[in-house]
PDB file of N, CA and C in Angstrom:
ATOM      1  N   UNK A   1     210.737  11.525 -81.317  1.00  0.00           N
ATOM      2  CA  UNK A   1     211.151  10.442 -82.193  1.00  0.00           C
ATOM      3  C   UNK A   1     212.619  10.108 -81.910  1.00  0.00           C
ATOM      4  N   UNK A   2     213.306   9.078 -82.006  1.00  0.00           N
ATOM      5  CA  UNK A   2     214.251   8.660 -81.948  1.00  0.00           C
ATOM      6  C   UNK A   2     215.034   8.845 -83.053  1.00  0.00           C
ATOM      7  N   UNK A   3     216.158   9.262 -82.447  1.00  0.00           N
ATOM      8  CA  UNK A   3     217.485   9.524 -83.490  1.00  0.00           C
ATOM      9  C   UNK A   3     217.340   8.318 -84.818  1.00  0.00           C
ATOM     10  N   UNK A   4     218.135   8.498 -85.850  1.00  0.00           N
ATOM     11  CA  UNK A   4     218.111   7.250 -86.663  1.00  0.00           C
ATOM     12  C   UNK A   4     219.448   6.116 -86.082  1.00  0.00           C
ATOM     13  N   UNK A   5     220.135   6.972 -85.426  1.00  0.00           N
ATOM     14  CA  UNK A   5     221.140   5.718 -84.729  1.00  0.00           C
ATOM     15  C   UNK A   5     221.014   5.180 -83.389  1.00  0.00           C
ATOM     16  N   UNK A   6     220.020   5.714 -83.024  1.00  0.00           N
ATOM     17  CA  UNK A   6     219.450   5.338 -82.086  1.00  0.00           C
ATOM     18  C   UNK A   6     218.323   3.428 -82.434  1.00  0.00           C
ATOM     19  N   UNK A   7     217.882   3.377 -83.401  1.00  0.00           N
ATOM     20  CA  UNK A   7     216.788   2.660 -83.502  1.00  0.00           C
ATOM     21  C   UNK A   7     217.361   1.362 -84.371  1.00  0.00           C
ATOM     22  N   UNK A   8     217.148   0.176 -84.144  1.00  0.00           N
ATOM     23  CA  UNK A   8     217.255  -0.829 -84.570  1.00  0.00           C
ATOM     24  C   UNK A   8     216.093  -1.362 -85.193  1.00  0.00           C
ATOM     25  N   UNK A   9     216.661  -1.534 -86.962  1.00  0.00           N
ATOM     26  CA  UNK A   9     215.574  -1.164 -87.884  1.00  0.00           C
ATOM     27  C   UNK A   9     215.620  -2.669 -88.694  1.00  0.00           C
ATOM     28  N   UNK A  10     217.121  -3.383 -88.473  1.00  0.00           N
ATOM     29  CA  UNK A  10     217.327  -4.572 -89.601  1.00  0.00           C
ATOM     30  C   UNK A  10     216.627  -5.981 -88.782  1.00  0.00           C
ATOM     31  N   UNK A  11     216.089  -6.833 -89.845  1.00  0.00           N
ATOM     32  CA  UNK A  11     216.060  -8.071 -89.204  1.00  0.00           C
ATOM     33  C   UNK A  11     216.927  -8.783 -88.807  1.00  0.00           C
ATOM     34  N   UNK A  12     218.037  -8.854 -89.128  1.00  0.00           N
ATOM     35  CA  UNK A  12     219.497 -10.354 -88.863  1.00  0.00           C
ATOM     36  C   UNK A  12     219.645  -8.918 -87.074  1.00  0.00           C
ATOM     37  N   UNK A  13     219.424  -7.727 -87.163  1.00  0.00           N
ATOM     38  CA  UNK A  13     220.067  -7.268 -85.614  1.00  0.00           C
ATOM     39  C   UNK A  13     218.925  -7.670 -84.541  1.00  0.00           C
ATOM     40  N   UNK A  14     217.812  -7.664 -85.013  1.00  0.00           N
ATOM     41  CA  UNK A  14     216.843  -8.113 -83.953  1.00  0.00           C
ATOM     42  C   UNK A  14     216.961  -9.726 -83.710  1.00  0.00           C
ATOM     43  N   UNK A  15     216.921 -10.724 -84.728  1.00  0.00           N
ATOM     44  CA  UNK A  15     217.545 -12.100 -84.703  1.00  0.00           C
ATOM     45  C   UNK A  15     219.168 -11.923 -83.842  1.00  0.00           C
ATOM     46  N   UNK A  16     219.917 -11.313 -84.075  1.00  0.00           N
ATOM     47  CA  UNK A  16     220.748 -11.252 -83.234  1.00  0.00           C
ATOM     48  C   UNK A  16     220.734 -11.320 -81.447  1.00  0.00           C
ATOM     49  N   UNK A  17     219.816  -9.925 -81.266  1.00  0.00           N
ATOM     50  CA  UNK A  17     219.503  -9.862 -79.811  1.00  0.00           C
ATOM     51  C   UNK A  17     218.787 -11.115 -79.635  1.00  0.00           C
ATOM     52  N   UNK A  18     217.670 -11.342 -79.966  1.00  0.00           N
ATOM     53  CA  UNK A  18     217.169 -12.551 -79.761  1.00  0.00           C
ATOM     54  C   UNK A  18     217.754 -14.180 -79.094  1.00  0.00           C
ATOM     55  N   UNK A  19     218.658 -14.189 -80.223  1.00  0.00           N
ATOM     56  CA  UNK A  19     219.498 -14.994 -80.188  1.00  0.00           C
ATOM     57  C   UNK A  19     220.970 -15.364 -79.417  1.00  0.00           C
ATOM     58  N   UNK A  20     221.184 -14.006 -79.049  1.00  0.00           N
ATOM     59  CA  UNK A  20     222.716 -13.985 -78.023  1.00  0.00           C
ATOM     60  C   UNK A  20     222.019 -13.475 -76.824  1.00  0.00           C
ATOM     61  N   UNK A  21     221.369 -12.161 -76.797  1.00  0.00           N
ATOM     62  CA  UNK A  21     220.836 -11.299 -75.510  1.00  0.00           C
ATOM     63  C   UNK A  21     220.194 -12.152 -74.271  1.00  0.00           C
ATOM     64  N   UNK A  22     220.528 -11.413 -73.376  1.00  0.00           N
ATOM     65  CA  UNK A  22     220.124 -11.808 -72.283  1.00  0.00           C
ATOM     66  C   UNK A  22     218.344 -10.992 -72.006  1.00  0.00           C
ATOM     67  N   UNK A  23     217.522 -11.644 -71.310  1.00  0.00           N
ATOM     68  CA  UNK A  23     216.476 -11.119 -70.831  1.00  0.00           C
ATOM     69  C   UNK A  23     216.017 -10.350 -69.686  1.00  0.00           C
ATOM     70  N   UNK A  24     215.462  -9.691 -69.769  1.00  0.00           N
ATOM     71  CA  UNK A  24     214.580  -9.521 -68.562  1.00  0.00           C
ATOM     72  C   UNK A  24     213.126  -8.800 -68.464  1.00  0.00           C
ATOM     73  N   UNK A  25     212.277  -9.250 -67.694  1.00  0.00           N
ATOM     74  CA  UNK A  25     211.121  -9.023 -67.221  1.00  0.00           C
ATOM     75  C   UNK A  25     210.458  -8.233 -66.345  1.00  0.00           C
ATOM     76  N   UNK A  26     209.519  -7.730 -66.471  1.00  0.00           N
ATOM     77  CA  UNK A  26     208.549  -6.856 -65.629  1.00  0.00           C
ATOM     78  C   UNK A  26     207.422  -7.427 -65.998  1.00  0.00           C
ATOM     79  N   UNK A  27     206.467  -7.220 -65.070  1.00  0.00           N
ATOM     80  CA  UNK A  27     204.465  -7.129 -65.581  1.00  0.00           C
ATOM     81  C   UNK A  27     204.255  -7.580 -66.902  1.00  0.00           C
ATOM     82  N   UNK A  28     204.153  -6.055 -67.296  1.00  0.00           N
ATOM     83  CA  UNK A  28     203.593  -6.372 -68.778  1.00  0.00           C
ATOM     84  C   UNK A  28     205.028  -5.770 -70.094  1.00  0.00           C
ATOM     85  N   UNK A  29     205.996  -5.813 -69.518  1.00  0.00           N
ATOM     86  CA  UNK A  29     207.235  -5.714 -70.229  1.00  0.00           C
ATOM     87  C   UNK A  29     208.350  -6.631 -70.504  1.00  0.00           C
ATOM     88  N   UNK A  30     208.877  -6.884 -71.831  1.00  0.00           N
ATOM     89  CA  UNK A  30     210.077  -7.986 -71.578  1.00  0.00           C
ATOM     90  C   UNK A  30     210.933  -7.423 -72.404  1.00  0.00           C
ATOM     91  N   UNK A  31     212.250  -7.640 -72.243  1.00  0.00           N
ATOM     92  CA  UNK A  31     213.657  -6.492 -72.849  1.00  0.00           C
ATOM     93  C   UNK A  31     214.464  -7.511 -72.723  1.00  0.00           C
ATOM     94  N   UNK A  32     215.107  -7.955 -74.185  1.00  0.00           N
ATOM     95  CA  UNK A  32     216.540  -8.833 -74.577  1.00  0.00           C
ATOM     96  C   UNK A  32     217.068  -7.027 -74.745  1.00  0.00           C
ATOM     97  N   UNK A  33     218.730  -7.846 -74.431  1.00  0.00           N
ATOM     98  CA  UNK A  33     219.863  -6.976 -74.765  1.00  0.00           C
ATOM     99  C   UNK A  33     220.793  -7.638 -75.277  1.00  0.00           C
ATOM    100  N   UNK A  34     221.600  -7.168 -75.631  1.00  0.00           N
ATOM    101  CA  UNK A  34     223.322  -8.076 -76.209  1.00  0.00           C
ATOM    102  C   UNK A  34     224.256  -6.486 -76.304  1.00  0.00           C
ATOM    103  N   UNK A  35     225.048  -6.531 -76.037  1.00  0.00           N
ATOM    104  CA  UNK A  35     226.178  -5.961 -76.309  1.00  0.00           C
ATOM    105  C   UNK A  35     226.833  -5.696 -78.015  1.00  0.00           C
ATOM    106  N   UNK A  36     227.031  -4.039 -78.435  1.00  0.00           N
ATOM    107  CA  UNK A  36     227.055  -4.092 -79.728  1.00  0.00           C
ATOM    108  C   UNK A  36     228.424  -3.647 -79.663  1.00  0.00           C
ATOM    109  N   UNK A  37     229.054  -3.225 -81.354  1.00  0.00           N
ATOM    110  CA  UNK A  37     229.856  -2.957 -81.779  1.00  0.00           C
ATOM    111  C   UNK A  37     230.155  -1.535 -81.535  1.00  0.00           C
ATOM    112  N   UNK A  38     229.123  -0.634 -81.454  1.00  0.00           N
ATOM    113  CA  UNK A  38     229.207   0.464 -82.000  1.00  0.00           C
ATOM    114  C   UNK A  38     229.152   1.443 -80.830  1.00  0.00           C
ATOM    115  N   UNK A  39     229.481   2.628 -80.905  1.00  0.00           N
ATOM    116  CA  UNK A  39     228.976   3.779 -79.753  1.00  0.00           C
ATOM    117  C   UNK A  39     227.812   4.161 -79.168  1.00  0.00           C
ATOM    118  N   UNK A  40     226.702   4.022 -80.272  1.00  0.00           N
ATOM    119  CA  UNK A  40     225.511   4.063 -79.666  1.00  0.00           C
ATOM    120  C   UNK A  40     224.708   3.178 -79.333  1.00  0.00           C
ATOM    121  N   UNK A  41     223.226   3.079 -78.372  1.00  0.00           N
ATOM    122  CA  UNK A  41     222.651   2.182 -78.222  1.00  0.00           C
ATOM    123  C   UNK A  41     221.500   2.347 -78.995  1.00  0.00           C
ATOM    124  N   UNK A  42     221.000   1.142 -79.643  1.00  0.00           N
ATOM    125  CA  UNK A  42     220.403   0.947 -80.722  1.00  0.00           C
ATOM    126  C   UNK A  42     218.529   0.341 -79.870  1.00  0.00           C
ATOM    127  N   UNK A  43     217.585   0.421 -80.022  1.00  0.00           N
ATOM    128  CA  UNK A  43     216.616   0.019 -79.543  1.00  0.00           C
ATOM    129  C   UNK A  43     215.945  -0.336 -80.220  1.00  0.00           C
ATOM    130  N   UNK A  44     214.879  -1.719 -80.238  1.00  0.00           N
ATOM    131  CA  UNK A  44     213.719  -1.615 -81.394  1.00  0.00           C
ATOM    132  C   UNK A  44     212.748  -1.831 -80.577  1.00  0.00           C
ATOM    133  N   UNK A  45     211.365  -2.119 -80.981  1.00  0.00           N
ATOM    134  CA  UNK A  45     210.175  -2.132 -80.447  1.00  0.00           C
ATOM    135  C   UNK A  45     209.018  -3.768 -80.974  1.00  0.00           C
ATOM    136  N   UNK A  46     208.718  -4.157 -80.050  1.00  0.00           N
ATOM    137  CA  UNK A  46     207.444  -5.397 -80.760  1.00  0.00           C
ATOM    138  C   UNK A  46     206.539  -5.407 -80.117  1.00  0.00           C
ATOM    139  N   UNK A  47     205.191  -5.319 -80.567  1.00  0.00           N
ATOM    140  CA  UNK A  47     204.293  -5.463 -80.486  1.00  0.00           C
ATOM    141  C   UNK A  47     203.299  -6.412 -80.592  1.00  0.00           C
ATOM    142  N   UNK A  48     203.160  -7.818 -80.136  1.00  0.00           N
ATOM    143  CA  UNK A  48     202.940  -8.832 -80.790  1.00  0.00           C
ATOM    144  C   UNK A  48     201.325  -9.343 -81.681  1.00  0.00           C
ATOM    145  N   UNK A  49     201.006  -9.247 -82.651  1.00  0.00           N
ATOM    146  CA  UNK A  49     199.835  -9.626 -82.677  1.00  0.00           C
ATOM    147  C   UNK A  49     199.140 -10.553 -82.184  1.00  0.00           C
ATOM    148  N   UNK A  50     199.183 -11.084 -81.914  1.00  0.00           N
ATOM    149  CA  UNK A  50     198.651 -12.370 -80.878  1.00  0.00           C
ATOM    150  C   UNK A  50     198.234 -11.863 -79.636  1.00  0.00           C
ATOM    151  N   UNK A  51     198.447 -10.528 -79.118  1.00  0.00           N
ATOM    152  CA  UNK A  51     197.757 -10.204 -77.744  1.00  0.00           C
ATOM    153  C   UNK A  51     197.156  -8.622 -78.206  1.00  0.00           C
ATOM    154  N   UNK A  52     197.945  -8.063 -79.094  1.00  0.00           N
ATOM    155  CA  UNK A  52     197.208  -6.282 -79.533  1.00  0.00           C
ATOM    156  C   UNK A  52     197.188  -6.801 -81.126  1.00  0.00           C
ATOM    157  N   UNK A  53     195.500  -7.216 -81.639  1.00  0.00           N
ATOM    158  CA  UNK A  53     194.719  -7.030 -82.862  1.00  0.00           C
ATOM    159  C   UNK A  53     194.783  -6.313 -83.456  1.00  0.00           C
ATOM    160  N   UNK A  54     194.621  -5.454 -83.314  1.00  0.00           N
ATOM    161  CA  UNK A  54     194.624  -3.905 -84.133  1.00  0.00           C
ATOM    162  C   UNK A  54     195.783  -3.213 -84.030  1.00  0.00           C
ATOM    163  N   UNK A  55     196.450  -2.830 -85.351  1.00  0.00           N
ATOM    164  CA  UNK A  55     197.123  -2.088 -85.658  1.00  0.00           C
ATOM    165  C   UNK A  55     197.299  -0.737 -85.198  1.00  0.00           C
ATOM    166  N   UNK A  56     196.108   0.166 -85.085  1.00  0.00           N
ATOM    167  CA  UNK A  56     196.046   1.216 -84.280  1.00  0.00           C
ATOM    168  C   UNK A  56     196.682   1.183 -82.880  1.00  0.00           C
ATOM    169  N   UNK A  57     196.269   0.115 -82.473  1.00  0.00           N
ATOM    170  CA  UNK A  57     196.640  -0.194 -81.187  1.00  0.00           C
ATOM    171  C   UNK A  57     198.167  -0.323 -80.580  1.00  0.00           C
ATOM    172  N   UNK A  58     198.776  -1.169 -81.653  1.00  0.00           N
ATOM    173  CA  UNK A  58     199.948  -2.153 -81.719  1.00  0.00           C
ATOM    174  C   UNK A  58     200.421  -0.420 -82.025  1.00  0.00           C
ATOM    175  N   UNK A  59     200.482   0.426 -82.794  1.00  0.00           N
ATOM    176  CA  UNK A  59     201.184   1.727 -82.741  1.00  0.00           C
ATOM    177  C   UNK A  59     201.446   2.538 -82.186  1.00  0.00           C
ATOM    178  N   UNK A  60     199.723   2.516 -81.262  1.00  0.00           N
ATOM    179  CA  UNK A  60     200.002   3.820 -80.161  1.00  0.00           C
ATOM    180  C   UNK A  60     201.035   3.523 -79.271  1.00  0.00           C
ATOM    181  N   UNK A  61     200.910   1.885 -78.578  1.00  0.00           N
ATOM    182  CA  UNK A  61     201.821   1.475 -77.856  1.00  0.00           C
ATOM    183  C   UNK A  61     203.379   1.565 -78.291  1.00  0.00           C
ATOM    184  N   UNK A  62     203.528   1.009 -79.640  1.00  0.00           N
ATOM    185  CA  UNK A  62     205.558   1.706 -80.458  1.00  0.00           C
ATOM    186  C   UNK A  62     205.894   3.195 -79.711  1.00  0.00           C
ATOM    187  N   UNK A  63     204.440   3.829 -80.159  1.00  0.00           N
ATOM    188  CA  UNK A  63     205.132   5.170 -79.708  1.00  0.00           C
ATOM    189  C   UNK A  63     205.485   5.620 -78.618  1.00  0.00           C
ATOM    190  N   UNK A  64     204.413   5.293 -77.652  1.00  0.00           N
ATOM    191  CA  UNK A  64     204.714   5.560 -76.276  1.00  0.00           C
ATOM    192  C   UNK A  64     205.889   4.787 -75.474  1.00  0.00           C
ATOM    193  N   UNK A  65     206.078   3.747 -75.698  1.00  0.00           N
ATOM    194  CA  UNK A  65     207.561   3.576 -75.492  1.00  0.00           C
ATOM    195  C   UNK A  65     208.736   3.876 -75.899  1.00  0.00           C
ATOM    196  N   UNK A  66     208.659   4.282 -77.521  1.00  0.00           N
ATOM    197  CA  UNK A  66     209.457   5.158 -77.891  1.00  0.00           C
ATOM    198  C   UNK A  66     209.688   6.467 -77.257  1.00  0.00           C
ATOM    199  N   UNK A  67     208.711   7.002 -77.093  1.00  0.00           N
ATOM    200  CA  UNK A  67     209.085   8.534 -76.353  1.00  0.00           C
ATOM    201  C   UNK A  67     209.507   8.459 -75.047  1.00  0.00           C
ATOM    202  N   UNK A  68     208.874   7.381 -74.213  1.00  0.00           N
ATOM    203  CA  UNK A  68     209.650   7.161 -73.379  1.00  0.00           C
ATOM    204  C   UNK A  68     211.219   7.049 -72.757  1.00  0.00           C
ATOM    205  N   UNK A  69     211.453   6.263 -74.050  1.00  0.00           N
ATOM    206  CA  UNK A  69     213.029   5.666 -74.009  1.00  0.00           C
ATOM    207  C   UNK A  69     213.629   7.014 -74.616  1.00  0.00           C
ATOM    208  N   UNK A  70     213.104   7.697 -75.758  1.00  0.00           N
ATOM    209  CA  UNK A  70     213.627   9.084 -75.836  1.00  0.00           C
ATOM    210  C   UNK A  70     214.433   9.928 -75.043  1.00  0.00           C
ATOM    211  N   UNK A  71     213.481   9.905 -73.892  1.00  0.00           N
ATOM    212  CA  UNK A  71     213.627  10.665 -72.751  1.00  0.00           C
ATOM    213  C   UNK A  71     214.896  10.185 -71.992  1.00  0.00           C
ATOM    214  N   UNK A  72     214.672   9.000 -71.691  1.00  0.00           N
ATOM    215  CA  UNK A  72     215.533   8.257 -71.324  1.00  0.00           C
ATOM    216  C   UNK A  72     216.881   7.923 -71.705  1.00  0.00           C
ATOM    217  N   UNK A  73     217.282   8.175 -72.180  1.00  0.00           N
ATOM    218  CA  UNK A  73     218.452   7.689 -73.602  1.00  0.00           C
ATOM    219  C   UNK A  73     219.979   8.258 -72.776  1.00  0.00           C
ATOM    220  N   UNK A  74     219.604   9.509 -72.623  1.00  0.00           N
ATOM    221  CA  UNK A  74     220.851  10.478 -71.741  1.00  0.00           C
ATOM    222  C   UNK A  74     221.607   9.824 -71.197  1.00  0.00           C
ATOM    223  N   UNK A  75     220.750   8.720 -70.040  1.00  0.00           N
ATOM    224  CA  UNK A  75     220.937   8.265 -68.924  1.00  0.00           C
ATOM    225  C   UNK A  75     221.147   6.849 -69.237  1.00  0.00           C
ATOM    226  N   UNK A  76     221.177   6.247 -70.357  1.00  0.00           N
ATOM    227  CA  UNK A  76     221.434   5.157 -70.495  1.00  0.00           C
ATOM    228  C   UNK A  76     222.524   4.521 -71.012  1.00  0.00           C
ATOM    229  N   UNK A  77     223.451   3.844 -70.856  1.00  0.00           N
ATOM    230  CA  UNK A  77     224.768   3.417 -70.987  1.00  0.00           C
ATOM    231  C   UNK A  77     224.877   2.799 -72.732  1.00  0.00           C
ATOM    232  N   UNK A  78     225.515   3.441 -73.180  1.00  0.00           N
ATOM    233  CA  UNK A  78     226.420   3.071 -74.691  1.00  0.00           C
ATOM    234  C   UNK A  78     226.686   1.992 -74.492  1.00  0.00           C
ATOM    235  N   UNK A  79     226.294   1.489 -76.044  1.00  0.00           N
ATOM    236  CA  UNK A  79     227.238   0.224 -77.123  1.00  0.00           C
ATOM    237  C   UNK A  79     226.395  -0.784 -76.484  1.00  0.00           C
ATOM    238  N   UNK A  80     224.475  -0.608 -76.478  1.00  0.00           N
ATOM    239  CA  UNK A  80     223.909  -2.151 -76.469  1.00  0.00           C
ATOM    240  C   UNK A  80     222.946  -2.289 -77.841  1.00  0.00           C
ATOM    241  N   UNK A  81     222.210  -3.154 -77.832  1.00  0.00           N
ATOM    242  CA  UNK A  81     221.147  -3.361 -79.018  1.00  0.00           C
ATOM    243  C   UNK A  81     219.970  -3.823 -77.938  1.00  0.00           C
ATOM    244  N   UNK A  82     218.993  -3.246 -78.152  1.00  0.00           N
ATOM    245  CA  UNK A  82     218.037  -3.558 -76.690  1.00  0.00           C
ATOM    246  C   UNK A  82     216.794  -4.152 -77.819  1.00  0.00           C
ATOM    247  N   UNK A  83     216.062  -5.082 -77.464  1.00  0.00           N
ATOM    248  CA  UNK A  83     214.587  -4.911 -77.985  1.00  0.00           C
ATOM    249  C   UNK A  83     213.676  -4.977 -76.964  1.00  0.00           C
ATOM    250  N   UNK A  84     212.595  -4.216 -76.979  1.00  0.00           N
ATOM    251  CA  UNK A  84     211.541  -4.792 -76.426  1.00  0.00           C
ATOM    252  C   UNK A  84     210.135  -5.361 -76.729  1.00  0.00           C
ATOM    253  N   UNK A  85     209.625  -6.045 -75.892  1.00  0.00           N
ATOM    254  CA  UNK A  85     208.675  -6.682 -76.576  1.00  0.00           C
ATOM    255  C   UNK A  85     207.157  -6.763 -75.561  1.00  0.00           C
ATOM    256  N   UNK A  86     206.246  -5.821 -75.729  1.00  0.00           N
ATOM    257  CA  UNK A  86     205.096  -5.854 -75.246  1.00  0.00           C
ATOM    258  C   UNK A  86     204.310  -7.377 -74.867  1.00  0.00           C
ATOM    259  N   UNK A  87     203.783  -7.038 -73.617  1.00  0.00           N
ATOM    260  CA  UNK A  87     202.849  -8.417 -73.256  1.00  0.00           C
ATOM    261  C   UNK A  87     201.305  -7.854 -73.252  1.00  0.00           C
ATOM    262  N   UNK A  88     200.440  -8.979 -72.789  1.00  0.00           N
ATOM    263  CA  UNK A  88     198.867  -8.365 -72.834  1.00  0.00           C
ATOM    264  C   UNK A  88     199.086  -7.833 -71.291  1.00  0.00           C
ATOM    265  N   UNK A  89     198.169  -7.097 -71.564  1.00  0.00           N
ATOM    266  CA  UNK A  89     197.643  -5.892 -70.185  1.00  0.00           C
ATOM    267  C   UNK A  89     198.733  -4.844 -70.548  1.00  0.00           C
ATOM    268  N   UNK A  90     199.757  -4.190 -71.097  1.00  0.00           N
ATOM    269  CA  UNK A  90     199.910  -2.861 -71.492  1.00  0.00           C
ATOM    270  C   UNK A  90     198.818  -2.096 -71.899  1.00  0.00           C
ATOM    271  N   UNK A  91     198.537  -2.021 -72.591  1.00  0.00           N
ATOM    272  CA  UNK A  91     197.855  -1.490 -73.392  1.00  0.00           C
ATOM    273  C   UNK A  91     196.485  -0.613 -71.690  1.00  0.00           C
ATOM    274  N   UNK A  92     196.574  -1.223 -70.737  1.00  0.00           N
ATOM    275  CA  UNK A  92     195.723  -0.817 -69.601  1.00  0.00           C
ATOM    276  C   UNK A  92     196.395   0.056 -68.988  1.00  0.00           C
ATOM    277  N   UNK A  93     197.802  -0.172 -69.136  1.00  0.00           N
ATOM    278  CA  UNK A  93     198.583   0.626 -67.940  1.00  0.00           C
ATOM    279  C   UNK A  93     198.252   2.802 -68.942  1.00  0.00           C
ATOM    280  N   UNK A  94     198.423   3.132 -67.718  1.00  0.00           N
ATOM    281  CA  UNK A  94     198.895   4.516 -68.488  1.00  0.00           C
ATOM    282  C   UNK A  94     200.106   5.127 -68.823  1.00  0.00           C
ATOM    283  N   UNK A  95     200.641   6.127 -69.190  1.00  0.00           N
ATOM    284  CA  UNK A  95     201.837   6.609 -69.962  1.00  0.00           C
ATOM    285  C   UNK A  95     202.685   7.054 -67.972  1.00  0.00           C
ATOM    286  N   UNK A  96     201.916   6.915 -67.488  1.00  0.00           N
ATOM    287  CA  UNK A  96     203.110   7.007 -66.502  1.00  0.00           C
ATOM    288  C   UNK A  96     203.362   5.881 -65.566  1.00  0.00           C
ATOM    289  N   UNK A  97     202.387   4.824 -65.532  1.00  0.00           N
ATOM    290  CA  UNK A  97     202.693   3.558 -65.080  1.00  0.00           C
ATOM    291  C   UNK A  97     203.561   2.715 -65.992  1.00  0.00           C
ATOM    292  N   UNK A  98     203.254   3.086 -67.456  1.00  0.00           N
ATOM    293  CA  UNK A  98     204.487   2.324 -67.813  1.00  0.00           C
ATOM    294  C   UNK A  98     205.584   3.151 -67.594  1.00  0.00           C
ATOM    295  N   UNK A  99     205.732   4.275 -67.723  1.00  0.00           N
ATOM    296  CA  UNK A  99     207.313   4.824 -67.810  1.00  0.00           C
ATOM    297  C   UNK A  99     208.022   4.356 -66.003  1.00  0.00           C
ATOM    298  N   UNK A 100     207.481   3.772 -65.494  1.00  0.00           N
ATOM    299  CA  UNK A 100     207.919   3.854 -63.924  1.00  0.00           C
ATOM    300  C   UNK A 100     208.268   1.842 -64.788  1.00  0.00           C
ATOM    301  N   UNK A 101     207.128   1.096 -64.892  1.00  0.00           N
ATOM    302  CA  UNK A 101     207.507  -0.096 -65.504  1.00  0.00           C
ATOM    303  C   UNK A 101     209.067  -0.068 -66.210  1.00  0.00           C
ATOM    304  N   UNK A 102     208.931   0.993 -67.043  1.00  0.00           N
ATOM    305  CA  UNK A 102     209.900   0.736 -67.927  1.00  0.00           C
ATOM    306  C   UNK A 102     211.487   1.495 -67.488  1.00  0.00           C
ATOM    307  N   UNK A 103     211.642   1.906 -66.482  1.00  0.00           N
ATOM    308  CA  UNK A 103     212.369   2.586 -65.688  1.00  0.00           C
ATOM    309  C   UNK A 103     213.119   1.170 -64.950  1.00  0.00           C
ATOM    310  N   UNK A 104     212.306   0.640 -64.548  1.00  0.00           N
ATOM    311  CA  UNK A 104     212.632  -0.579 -63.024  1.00  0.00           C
ATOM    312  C   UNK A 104     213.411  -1.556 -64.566  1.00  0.00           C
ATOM    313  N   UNK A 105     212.459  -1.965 -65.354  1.00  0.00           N
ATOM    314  CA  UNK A 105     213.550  -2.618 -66.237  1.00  0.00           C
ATOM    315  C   UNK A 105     214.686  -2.374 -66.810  1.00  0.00           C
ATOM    316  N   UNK A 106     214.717  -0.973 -66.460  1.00  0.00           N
ATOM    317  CA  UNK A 106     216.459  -0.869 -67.137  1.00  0.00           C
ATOM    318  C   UNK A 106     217.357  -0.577 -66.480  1.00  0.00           C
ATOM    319  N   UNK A 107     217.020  -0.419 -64.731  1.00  0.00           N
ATOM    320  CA  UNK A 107     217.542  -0.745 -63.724  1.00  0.00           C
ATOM    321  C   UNK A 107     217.710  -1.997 -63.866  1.00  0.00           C
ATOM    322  N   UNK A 108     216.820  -3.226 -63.951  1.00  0.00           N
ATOM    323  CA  UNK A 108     217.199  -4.619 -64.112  1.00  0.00           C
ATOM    324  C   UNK A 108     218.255  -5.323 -64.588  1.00  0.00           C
ATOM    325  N   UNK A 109     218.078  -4.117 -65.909  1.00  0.00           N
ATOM    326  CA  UNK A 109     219.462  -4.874 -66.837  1.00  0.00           C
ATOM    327  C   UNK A 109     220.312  -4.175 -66.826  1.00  0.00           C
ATOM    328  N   UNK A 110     220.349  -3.420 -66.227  1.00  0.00           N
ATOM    329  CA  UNK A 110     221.915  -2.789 -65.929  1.00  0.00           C
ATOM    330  C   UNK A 110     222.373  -1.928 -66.455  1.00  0.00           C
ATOM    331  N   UNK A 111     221.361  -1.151 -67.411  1.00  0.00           N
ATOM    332  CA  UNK A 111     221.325  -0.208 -68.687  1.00  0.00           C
ATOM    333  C   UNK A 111     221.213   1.145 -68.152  1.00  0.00           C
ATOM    334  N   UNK A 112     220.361   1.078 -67.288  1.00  0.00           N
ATOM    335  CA  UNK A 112     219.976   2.853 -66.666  1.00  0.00           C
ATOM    336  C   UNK A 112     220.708   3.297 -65.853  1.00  0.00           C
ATOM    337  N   UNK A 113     221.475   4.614 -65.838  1.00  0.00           N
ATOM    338  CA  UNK A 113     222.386   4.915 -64.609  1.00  0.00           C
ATOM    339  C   UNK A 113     221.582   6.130 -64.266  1.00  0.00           C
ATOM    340  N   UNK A 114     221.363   6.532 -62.959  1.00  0.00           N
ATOM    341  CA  UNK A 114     220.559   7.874 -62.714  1.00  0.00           C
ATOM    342  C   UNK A 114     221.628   8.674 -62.179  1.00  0.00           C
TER     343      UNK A 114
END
C-alpha cells in the first residue's frame, strides 16, 4: 500500500494535474504530471468506467498499479503529482507486462531514474 503522502486523494489536486500537467502515453497506459510544492511525490489512480464495468474489476486494476508504483517510488524523482489513468485492453495485460508498460512510461516522463 502506499504511504499516505505518497497518494493523491483531493479533487481540486487531480483537477490540477489535469489541468496544468503534461502527458504521456503507452498502449494501454496514460500519465499527466505537474510539478508540486512539496517533497514528496504524490500519485493517484483512474479507472474509467466507460471501458472497466465492474467495480471488481476497476479495483483489482487500482491495486496492481499501486503496488507497482510502490515498488517503484525509491527510484522515482521528488516534488511531482502524477495521475494515471487506465485505457481498455489493461485489464488483458499481466502484472508483469504492465509493470515493464509502466516502467517505459516513467522513463517517458522523466520521472524514473534507475
Amino acid at each position: 500500500m502506499l504511504l499516505r503522502a505518497n497518494r493523491l486523494r483531493k479533487k481540486r489536486d487531480f483537477e490540477k494535474v489535469f489541468k496544468e500537467g503534461r502527458g504521456f502515453q503507452e498502449k494501454f497506459l496514460f500519465l499527466k504530471l505537474r510539478e508540486n510544492e512539496k517533497e514528496e511525490t504524490r500519485i493517484g489512480f483512474v479507472i474509467p468506467k466507460k471501458y472497466f464495468k465492474k467495480a471488481v474489476l476497476r479495483n483489482k486494476l487500482k491495486r496492481r498499479l499501486r503496488e507497482q508504483v510502490r515498488k517503484k517510488l525509491p527510484q522515482m524523482k521528488k516534488g511531482y503529482d502524477i495521475v494515471m489513468v487506465g485505457r481498455e485492453g489493461l485489464e488483458k495485460m499481466d502484472f508483469w507486462e504492465t509493470d515493464e508498460m509502466l516502467e517505459r512510461l516513467l522513463f517517458k516522463a522523466g520521472v524514473f531514474t534507475k
